[in-house]
PDB file of N, CA and C in Angstrom:
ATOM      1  N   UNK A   1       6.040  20.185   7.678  1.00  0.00           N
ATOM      2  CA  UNK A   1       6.061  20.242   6.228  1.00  0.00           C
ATOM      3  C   UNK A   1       5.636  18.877   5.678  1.00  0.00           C
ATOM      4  N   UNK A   2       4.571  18.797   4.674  1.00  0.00           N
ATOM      5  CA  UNK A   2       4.002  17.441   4.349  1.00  0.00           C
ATOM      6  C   UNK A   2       4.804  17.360   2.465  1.00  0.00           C
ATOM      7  N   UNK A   3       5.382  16.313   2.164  1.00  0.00           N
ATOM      8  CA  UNK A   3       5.751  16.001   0.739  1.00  0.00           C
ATOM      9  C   UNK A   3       4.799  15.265   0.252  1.00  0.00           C
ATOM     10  N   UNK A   4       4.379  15.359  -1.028  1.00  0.00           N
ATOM     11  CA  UNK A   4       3.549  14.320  -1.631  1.00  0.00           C
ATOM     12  C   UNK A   4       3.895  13.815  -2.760  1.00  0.00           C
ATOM     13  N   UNK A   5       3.831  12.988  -3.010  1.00  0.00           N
ATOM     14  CA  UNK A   5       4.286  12.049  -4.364  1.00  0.00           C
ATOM     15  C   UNK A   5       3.288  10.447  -4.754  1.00  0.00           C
ATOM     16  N   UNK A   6       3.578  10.085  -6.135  1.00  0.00           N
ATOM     17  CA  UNK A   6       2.880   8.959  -5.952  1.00  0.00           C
ATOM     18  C   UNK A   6       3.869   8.019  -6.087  1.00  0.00           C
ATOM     19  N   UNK A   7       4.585   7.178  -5.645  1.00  0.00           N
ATOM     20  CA  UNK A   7       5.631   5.866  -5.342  1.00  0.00           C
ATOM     21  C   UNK A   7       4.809   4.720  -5.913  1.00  0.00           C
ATOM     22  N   UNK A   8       5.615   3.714  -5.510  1.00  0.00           N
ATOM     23  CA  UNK A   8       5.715   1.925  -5.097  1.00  0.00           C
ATOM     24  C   UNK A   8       5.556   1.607  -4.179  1.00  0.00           C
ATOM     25  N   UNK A   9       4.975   0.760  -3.758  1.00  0.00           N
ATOM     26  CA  UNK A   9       4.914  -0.321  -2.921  1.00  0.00           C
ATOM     27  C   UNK A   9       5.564  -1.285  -3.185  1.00  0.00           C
ATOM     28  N   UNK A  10       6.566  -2.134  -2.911  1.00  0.00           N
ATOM     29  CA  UNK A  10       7.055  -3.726  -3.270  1.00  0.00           C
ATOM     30  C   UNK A  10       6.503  -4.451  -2.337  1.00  0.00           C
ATOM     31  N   UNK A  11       6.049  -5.678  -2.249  1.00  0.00           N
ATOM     32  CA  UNK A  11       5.722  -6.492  -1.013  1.00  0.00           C
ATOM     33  C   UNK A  11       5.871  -7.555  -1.711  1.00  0.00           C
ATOM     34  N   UNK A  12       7.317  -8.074  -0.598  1.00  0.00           N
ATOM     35  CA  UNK A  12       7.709  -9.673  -0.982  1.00  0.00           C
ATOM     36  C   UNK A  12       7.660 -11.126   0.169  1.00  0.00           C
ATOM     37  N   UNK A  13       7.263 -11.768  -0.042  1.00  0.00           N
ATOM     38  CA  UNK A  13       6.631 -12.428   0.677  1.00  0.00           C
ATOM     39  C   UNK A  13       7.802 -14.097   0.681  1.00  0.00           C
ATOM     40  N   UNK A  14       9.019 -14.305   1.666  1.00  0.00           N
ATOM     41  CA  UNK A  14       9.646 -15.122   1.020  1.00  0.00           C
ATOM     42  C   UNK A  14       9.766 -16.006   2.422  1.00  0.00           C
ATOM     43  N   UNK A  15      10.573 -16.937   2.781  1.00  0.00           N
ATOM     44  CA  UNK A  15      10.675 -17.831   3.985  1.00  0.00           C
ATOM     45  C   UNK A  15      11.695 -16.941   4.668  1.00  0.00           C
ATOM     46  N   UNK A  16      11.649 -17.407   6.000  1.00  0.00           N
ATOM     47  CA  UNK A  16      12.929 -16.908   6.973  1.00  0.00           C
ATOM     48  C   UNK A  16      14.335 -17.368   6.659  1.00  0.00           C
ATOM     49  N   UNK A  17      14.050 -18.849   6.443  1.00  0.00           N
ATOM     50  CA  UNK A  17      15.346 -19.787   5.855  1.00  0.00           C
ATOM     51  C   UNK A  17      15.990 -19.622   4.839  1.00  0.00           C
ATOM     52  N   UNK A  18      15.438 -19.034   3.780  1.00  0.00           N
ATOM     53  CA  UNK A  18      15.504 -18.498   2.825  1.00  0.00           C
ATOM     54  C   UNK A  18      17.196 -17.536   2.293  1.00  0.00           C
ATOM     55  N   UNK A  19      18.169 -17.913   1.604  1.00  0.00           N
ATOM     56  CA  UNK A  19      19.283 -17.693   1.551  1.00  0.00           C
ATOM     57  C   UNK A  19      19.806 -16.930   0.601  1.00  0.00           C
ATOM     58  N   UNK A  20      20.952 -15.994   0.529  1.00  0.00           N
ATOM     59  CA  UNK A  20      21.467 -15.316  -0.134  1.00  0.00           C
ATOM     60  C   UNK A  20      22.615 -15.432  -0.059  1.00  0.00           C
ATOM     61  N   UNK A  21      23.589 -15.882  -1.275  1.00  0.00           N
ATOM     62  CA  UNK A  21      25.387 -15.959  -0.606  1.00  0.00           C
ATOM     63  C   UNK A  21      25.482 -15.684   0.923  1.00  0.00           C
ATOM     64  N   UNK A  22      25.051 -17.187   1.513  1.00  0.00           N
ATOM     65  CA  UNK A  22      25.385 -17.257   2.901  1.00  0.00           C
ATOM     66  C   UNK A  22      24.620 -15.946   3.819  1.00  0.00           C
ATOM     67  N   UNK A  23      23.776 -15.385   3.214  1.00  0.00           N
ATOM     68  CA  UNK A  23      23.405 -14.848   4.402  1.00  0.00           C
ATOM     69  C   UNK A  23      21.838 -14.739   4.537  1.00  0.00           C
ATOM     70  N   UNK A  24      21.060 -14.440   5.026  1.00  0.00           N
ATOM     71  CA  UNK A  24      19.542 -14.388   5.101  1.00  0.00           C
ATOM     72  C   UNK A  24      19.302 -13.694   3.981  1.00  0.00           C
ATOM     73  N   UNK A  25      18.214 -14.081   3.011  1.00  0.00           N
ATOM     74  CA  UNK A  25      17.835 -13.147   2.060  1.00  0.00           C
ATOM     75  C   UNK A  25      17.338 -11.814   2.475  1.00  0.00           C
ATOM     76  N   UNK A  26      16.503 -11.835   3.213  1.00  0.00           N
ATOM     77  CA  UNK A  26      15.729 -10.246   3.984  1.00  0.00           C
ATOM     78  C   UNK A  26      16.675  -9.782   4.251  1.00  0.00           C
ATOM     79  N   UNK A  27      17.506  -9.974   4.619  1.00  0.00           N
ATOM     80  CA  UNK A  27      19.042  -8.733   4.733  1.00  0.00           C
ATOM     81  C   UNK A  27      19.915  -8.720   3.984  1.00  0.00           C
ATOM     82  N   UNK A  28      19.693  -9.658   3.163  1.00  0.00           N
ATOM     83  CA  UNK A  28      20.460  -9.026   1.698  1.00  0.00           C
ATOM     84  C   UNK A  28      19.763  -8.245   1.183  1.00  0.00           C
ATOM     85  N   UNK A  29      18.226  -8.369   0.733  1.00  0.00           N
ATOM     86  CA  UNK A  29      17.449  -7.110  -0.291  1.00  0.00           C
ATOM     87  C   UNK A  29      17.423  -5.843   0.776  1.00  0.00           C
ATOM     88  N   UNK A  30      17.296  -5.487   1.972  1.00  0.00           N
ATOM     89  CA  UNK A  30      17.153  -4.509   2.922  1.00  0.00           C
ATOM     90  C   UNK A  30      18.577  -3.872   2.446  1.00  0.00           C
ATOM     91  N   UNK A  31      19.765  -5.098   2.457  1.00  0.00           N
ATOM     92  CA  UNK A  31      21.391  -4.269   2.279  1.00  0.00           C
ATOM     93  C   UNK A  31      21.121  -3.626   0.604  1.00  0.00           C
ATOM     94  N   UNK A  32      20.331  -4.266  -0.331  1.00  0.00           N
ATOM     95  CA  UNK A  32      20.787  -4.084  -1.948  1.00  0.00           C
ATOM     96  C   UNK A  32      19.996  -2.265  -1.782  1.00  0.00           C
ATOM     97  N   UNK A  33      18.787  -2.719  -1.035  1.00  0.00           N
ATOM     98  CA  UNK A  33      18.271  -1.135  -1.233  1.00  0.00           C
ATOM     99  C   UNK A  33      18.712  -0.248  -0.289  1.00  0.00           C
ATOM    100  N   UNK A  34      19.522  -0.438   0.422  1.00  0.00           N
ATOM    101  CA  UNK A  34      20.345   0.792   1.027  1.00  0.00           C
ATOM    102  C   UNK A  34      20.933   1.202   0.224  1.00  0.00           C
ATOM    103  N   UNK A  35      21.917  -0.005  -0.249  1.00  0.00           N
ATOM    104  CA  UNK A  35      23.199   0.747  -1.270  1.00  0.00           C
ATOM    105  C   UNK A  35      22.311   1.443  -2.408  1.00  0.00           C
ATOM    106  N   UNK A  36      21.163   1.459  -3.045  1.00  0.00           N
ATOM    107  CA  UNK A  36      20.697   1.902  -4.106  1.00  0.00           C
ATOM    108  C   UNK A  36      19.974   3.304  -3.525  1.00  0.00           C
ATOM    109  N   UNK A  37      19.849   3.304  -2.145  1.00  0.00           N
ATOM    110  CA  UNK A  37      19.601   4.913  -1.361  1.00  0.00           C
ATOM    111  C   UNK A  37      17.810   4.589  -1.283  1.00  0.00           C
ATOM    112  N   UNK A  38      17.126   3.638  -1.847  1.00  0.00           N
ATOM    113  CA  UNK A  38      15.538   3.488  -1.815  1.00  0.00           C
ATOM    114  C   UNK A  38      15.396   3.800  -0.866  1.00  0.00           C
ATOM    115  N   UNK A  39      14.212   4.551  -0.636  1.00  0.00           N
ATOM    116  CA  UNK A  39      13.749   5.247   0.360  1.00  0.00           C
ATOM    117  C   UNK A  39      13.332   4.320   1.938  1.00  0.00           C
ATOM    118  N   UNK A  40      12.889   3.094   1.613  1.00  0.00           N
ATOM    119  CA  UNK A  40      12.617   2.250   2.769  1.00  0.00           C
ATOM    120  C   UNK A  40      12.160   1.194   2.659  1.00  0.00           C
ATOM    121  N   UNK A  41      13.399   0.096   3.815  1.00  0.00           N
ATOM    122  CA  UNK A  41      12.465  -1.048   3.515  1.00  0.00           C
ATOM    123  C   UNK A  41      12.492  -1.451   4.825  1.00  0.00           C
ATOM    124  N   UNK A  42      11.222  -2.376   5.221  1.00  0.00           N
ATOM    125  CA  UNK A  42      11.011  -2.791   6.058  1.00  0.00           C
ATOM    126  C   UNK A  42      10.441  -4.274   6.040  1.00  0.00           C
ATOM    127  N   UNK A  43      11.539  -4.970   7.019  1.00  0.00           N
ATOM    128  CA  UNK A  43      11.062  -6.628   7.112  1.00  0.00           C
ATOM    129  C   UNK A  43      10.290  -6.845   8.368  1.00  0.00           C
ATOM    130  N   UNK A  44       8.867  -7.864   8.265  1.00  0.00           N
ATOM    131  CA  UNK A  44       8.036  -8.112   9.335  1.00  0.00           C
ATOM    132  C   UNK A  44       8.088  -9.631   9.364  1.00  0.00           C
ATOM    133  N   UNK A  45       8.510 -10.210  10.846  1.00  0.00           N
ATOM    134  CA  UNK A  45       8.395 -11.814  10.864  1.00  0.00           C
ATOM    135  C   UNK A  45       7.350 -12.170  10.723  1.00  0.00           C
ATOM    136  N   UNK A  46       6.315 -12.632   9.957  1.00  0.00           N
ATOM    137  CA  UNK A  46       5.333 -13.048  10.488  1.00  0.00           C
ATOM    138  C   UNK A  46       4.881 -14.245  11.534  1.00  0.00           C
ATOM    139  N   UNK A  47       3.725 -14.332  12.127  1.00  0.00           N
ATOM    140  CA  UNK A  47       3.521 -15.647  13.056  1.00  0.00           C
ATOM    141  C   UNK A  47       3.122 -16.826  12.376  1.00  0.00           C
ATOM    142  N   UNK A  48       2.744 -16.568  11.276  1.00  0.00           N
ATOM    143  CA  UNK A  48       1.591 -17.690  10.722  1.00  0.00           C
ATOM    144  C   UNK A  48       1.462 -17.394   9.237  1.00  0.00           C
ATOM    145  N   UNK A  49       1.475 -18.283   8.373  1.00  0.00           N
ATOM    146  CA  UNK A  49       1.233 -17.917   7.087  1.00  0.00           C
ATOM    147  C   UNK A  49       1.910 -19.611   5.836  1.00  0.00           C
ATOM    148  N   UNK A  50       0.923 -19.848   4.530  1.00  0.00           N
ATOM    149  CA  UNK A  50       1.199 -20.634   3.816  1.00  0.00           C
ATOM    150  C   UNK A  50       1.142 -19.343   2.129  1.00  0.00           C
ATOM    151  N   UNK A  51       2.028 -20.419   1.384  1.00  0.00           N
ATOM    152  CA  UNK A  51       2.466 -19.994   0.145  1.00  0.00           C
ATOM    153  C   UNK A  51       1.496 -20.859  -0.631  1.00  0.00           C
ATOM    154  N   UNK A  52       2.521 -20.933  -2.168  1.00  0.00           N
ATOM    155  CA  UNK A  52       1.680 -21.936  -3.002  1.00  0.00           C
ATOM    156  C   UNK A  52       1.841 -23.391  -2.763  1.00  0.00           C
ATOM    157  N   UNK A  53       3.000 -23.860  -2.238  1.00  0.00           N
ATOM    158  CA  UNK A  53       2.810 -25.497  -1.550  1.00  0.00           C
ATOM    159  C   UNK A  53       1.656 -25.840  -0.649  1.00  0.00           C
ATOM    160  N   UNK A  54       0.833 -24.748  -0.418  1.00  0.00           N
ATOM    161  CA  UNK A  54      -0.017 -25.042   0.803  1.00  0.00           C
ATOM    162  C   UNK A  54       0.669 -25.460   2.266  1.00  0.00           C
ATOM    163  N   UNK A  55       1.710 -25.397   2.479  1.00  0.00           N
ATOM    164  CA  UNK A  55       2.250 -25.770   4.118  1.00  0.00           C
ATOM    165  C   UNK A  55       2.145 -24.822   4.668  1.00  0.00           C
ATOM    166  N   UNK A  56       1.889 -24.865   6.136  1.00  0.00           N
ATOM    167  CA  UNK A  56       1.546 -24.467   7.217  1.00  0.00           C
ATOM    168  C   UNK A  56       2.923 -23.806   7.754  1.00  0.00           C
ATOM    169  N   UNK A  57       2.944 -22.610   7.666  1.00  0.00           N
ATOM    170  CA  UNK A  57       4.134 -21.969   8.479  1.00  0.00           C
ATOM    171  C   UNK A  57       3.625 -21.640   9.787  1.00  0.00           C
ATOM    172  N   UNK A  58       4.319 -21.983  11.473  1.00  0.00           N
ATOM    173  CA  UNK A  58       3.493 -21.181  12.359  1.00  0.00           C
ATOM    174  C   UNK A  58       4.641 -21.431  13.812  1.00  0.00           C
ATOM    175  N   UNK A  59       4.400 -20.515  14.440  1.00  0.00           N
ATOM    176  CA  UNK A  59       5.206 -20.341  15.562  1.00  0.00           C
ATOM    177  C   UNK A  59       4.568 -21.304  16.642  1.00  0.00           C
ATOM    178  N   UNK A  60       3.382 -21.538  16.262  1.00  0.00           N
ATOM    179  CA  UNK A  60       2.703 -22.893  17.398  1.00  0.00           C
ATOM    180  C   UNK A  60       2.917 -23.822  17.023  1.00  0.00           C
ATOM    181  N   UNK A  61       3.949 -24.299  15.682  1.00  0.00           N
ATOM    182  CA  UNK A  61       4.402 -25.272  15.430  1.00  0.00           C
ATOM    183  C   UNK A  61       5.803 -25.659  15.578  1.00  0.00           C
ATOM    184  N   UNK A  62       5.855 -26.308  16.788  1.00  0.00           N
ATOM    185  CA  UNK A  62       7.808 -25.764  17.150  1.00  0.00           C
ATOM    186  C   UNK A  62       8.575 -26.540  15.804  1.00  0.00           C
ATOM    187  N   UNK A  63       8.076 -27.958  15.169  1.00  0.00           N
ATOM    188  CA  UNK A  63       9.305 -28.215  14.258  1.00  0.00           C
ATOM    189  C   UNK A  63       8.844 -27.153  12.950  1.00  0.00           C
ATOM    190  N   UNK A  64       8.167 -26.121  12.724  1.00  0.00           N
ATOM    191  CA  UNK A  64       8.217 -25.171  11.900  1.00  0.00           C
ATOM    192  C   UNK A  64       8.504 -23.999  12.237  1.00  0.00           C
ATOM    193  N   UNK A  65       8.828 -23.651  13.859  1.00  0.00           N
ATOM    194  CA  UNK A  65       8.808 -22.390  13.583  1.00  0.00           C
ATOM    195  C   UNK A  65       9.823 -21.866  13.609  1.00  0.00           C
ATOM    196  N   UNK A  66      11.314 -22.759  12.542  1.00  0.00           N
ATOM    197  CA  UNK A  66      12.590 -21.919  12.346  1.00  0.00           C
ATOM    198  C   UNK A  66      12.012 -21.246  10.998  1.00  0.00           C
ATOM    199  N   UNK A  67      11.294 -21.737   9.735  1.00  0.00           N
ATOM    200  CA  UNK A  67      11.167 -21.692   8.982  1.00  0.00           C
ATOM    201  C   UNK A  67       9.644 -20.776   9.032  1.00  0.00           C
ATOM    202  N   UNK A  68       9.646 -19.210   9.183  1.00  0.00           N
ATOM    203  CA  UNK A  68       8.431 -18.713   9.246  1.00  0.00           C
ATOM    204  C   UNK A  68       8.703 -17.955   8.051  1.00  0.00           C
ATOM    205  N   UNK A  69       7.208 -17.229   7.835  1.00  0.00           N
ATOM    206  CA  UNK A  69       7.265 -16.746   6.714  1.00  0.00           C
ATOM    207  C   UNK A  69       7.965 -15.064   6.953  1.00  0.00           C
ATOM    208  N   UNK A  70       8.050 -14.346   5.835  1.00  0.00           N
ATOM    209  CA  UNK A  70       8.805 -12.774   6.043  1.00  0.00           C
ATOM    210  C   UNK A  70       7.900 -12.486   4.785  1.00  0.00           C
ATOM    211  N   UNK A  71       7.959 -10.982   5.455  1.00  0.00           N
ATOM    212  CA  UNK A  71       7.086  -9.851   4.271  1.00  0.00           C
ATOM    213  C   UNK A  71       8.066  -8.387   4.341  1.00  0.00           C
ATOM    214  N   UNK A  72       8.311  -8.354   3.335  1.00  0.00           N
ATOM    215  CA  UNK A  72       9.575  -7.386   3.270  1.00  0.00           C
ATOM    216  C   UNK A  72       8.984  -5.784   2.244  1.00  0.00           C
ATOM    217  N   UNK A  73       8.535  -4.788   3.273  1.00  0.00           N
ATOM    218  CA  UNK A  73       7.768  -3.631   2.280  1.00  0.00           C
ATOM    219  C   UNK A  73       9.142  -2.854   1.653  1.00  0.00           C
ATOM    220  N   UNK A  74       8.850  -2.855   0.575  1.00  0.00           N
ATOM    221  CA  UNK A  74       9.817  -1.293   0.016  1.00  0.00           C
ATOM    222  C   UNK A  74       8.946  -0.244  -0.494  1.00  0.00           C
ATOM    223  N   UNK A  75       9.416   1.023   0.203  1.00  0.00           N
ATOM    224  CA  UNK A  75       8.544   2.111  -0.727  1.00  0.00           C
ATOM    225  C   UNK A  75       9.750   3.428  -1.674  1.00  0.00           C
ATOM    226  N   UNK A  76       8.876   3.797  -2.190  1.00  0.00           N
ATOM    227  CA  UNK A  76      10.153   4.750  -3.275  1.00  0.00           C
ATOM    228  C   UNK A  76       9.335   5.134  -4.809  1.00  0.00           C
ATOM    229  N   UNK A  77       9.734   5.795  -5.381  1.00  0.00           N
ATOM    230  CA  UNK A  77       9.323   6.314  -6.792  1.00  0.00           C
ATOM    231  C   UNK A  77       9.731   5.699  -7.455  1.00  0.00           C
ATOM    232  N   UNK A  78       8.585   5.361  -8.898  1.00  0.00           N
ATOM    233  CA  UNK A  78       9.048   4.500  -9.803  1.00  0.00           C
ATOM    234  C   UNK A  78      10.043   4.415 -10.144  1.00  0.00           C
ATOM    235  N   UNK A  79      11.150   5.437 -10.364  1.00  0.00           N
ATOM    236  CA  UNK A  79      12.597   5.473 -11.330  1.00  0.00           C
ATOM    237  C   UNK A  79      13.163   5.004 -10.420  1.00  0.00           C
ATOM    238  N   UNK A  80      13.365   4.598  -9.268  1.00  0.00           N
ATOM    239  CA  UNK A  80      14.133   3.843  -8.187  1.00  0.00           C
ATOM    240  C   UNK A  80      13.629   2.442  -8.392  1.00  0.00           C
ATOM    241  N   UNK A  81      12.634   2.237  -7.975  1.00  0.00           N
ATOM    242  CA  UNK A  81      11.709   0.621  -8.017  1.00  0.00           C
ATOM    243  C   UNK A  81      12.265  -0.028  -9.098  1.00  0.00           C
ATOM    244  N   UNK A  82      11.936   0.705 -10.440  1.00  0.00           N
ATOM    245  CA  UNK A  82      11.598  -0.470 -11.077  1.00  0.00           C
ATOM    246  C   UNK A  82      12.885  -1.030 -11.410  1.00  0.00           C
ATOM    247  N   UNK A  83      14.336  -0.253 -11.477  1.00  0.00           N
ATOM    248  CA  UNK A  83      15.225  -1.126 -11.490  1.00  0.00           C
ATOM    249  C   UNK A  83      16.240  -2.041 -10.303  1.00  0.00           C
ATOM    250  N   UNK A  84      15.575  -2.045  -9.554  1.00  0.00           N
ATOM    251  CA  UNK A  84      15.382  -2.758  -8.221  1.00  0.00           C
ATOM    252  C   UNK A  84      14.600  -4.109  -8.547  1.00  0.00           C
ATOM    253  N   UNK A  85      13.961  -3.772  -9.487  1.00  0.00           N
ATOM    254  CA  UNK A  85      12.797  -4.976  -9.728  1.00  0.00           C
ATOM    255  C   UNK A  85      13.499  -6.405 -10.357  1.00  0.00           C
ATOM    256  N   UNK A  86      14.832  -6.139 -11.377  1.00  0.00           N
ATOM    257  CA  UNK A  86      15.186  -6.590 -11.997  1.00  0.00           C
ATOM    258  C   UNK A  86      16.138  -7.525 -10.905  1.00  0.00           C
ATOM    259  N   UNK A  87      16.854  -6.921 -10.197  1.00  0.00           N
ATOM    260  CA  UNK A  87      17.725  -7.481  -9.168  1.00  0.00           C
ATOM    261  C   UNK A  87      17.258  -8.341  -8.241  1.00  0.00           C
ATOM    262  N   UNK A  88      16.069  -8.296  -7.750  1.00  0.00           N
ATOM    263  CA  UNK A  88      15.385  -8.952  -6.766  1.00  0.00           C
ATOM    264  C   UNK A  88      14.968 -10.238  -7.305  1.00  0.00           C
ATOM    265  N   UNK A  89      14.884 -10.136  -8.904  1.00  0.00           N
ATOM    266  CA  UNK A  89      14.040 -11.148  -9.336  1.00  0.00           C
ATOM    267  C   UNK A  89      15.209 -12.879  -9.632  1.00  0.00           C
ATOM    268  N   UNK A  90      16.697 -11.930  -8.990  1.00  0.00           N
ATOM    269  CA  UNK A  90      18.041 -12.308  -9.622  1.00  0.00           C
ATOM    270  C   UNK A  90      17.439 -12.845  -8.194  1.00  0.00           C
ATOM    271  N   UNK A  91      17.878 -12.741  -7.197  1.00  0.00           N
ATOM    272  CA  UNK A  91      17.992 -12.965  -5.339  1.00  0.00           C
ATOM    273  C   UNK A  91      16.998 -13.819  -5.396  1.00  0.00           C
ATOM    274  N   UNK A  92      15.997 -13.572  -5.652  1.00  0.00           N
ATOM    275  CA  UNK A  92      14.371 -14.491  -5.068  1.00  0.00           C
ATOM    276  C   UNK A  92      14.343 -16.081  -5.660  1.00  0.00           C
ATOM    277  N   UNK A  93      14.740 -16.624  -5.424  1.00  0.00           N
ATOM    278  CA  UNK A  93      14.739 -18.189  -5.941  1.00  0.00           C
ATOM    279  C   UNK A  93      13.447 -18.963  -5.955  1.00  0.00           C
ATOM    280  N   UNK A  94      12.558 -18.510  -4.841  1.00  0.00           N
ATOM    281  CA  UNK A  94      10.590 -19.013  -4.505  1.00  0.00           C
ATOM    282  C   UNK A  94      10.171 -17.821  -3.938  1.00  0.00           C
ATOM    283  N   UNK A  95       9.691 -17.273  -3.864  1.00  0.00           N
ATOM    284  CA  UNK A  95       8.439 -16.072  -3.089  1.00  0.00           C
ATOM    285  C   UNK A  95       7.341 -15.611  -4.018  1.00  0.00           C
ATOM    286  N   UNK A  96       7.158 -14.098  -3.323  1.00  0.00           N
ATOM    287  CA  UNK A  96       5.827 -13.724  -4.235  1.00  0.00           C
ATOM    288  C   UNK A  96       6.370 -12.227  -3.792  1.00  0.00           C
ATOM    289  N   UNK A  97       6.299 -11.598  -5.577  1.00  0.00           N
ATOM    290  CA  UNK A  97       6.437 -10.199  -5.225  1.00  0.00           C
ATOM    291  C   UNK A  97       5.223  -9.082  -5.543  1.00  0.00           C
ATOM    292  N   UNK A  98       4.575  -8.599  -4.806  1.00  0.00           N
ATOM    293  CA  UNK A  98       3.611  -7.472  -5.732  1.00  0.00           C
ATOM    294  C   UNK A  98       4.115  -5.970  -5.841  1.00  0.00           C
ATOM    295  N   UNK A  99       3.675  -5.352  -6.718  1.00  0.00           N
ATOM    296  CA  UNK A  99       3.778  -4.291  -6.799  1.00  0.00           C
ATOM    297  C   UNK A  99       2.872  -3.436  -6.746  1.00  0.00           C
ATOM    298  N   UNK A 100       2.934  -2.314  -5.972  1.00  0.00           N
ATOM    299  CA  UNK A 100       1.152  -1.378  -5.737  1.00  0.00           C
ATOM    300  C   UNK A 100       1.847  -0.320  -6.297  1.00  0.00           C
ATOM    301  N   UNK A 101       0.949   0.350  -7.088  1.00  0.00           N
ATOM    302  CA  UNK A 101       1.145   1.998  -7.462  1.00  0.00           C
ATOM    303  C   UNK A 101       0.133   2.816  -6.043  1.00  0.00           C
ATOM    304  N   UNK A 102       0.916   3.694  -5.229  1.00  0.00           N
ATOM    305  CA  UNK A 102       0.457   4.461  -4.178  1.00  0.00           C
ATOM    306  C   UNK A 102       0.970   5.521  -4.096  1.00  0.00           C
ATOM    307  N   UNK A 103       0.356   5.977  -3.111  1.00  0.00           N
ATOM    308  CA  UNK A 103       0.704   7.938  -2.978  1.00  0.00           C
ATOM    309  C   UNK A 103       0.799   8.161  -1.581  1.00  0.00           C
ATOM    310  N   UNK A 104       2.197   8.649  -1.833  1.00  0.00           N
ATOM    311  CA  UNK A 104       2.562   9.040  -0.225  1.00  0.00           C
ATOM    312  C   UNK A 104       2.571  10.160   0.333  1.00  0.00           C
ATOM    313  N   UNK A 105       2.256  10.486   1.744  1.00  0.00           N
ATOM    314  CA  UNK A 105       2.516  11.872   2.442  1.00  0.00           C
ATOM    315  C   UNK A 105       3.640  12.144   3.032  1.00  0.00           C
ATOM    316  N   UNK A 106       4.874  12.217   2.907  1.00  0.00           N
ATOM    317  CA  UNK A 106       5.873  12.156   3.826  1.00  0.00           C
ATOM    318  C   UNK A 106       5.611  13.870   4.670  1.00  0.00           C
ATOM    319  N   UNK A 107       5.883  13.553   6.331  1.00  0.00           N
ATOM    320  CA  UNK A 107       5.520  14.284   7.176  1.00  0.00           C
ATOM    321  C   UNK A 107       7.706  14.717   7.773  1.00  0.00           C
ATOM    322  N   UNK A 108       7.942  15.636   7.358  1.00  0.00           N
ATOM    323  CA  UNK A 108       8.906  16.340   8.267  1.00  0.00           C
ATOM    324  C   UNK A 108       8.781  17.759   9.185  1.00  0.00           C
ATOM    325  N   UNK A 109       9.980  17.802   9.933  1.00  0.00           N
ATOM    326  CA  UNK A 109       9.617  18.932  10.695  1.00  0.00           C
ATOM    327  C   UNK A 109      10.555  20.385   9.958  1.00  0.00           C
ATOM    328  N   UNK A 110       9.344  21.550  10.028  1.00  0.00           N
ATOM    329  CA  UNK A 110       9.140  22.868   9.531  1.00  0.00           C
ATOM    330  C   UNK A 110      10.670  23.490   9.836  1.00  0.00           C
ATOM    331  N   UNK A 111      11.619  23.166   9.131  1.00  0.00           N
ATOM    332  CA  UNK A 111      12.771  23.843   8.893  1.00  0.00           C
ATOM    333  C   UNK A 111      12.684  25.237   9.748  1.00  0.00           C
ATOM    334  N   UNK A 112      11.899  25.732  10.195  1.00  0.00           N
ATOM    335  CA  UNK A 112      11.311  27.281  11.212  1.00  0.00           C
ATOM    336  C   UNK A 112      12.689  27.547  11.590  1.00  0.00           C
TER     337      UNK A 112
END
């Protein structure tokens, strides 16, 4: 059975080091959109990557590579997102957030 809809994309782009009342930010926004039921989020370490300071984040750099960069996707329908949007903007102290308007296929199996 295929669902279709057109959603959000969030893609936030913040440091690893990066803090939330004592705990990693990427697992605080992953915890805020559970509790809010958003459909999914997913955090990726990256290896390599600079912001607007221009510094060099990179895992071939051992005194940088506690401090790598994170890209954190959320997907979900606007009436979920956008007040998600407001909260994140509370959490995010430096990053970069975009927002994509997209259309999803969600694929489950045939209730048969």
């Amino acid at each position: 059975m295929k669902i279709e809809c057109d959603a959000r994309l969030v893609t936030i782009y913040v440091n690893s080091t990066d803090q939330w009342h004592g705990r990693p930010l990427y697992s605080a926004i992953v915890e805020l959109c559970r509790e809010r039921g958003i459909a999914g989020a997913t955090v990726i370490r990256c290896t390599e990557g600079y912001g607007a300071g221009g510094q060099l984040h990179s895992t071939r750099l051992l005194e940088l590579s506690e401090n790598l960069p994170i890209r954190i996707e959320i997907v979900d329908i606007a009436e979920r997102i956008d007040p998600l949007l407001a909260s994140l903007g509370e959490m995010i102290g430096e990053g970069l957030v975009t927002v994509s308007h997209i259309h999803i296929m969600k694929y489950l199996h045939d209730p048969k």
